[in-house]
C-alpha atoms as a PDB file:
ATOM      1  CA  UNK A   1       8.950  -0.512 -25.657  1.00  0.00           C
ATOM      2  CA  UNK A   2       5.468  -1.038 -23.516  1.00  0.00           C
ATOM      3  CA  UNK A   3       3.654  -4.466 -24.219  1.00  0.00           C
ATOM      4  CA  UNK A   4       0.078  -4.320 -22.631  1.00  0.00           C
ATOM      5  CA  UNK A   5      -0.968  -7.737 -21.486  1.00  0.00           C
ATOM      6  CA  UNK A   6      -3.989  -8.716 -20.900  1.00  0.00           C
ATOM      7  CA  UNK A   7      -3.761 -12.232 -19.209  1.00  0.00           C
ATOM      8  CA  UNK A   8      -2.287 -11.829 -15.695  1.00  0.00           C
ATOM      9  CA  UNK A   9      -0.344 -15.315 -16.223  1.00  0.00           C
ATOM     10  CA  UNK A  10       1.345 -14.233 -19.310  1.00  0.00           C
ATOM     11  CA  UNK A  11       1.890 -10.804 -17.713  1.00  0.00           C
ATOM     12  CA  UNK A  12       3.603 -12.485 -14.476  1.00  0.00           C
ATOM     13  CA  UNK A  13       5.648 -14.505 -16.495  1.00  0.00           C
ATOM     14  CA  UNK A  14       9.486 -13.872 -15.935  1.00  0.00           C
ATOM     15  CA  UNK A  15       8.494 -10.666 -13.838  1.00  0.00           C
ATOM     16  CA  UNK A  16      11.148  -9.093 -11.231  1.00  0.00           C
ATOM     17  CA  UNK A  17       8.410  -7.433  -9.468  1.00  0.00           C
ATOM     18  CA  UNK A  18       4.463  -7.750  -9.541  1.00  0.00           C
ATOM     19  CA  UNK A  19       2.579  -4.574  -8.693  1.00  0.00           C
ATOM     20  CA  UNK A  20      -0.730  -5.322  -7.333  1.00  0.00           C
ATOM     21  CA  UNK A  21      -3.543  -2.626  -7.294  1.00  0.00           C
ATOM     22  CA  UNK A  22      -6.279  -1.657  -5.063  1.00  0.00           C
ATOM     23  CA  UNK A  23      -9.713  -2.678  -6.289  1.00  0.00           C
ATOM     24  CA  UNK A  24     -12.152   0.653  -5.692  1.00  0.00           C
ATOM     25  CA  UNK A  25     -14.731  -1.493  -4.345  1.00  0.00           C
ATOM     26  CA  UNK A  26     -16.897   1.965  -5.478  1.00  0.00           C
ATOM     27  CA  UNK A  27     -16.759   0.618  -8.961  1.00  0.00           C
ATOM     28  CA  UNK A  28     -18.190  -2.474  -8.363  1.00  0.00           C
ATOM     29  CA  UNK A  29     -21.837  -0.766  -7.878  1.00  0.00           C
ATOM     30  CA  UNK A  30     -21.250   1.100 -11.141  1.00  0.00           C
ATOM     31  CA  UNK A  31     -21.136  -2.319 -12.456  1.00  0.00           C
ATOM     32  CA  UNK A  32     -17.760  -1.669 -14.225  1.00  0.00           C
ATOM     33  CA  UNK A  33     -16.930  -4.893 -13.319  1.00  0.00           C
ATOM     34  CA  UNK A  34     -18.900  -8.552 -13.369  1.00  0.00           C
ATOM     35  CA  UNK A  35     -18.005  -9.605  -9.948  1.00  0.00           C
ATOM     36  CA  UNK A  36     -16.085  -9.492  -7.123  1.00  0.00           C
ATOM     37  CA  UNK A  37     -15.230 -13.564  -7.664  1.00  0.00           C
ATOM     38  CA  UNK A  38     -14.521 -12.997 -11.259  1.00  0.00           C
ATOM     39  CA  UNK A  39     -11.856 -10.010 -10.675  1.00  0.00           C
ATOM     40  CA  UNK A  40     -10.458 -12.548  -7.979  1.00  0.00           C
ATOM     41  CA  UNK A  41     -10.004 -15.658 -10.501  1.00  0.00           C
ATOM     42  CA  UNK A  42      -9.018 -13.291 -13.392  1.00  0.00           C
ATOM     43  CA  UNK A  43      -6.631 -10.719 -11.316  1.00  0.00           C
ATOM     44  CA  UNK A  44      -5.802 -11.934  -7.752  1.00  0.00           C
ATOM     45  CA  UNK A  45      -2.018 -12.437  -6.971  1.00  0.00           C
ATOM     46  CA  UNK A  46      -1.487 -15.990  -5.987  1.00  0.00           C
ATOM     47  CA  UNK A  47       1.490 -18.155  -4.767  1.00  0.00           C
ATOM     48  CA  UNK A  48       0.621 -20.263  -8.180  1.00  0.00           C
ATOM     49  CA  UNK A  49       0.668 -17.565  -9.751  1.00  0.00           C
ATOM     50  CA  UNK A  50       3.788 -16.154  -8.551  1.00  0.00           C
ATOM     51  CA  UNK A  51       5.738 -19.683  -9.882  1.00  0.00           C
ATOM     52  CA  UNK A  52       5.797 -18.093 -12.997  1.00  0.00           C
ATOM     53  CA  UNK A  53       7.721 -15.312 -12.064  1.00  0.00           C
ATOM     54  CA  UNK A  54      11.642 -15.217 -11.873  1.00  0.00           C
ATOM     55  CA  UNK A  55      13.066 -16.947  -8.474  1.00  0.00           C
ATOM     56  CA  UNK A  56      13.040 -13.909  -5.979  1.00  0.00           C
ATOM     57  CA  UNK A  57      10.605 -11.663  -7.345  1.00  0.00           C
ATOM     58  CA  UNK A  58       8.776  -9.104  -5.232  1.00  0.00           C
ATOM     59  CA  UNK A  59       5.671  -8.330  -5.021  1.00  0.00           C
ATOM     60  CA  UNK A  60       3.917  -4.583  -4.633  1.00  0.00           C
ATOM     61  CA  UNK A  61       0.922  -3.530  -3.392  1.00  0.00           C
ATOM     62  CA  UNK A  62      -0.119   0.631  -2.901  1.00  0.00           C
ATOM     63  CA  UNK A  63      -2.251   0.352  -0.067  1.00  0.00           C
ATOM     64  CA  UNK A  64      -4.823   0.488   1.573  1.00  0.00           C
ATOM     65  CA  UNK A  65      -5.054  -2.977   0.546  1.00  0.00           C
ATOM     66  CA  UNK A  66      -8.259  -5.248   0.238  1.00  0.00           C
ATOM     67  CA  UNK A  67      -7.279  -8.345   2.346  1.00  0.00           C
ATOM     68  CA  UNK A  68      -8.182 -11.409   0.395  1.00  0.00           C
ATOM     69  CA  UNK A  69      -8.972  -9.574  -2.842  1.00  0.00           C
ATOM     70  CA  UNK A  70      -5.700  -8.332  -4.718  1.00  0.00           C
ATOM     71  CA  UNK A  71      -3.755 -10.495  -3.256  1.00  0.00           C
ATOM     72  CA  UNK A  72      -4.450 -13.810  -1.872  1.00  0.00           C
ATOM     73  CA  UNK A  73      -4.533 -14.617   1.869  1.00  0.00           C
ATOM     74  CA  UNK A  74      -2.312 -17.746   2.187  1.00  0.00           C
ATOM     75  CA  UNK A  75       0.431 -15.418  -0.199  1.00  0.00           C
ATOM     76  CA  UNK A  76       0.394 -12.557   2.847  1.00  0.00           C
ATOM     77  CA  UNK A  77       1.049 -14.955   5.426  1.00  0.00           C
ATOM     78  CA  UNK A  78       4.241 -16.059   3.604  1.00  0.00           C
ATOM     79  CA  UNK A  79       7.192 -14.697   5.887  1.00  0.00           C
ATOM     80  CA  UNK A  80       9.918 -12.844   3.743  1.00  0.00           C
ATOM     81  CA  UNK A  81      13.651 -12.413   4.997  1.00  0.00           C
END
């Protein structure tokens, strides 16, 4: 079964691994989204956010990524064994 979640916290909850995506930067023109801050407070991968996930999770990202914008800055400077 596939549950679609809509709130990123909820979503992160209990997660293994976090798959981030690249923001097309392109679409923000099109207006298909408000702003670049509000995808950041609403979608951006934090290390807050992350407590909610299970001890050890991983996260993903595609590439190329958008430093600062998927993922948080201070969360890519954390050193992983």
């Amino acid at each position: 079964m596939v549950k679609v979640e809509t709130d990123l916290d909820k979503a992160i909850e209990d997660a293994d691994v976090v798959m981030a995506l690249r923001l097309q930067q392109e679409r923000q023109q099109a207006g298909f989204l408000p702003s670049l801050r509000e995808y950041i407070r609403r979608w951006q991968v934090t290390g807050s956010r992350l407590e909610r996930a299970k001890p050890g999770n991983m996260v993903m990202h595609p590439g190329p990524m958008n430093e600062g914008i998927e993922i948080s800055k201070m969360l890519l400077m954390v050193e992983t064994p």
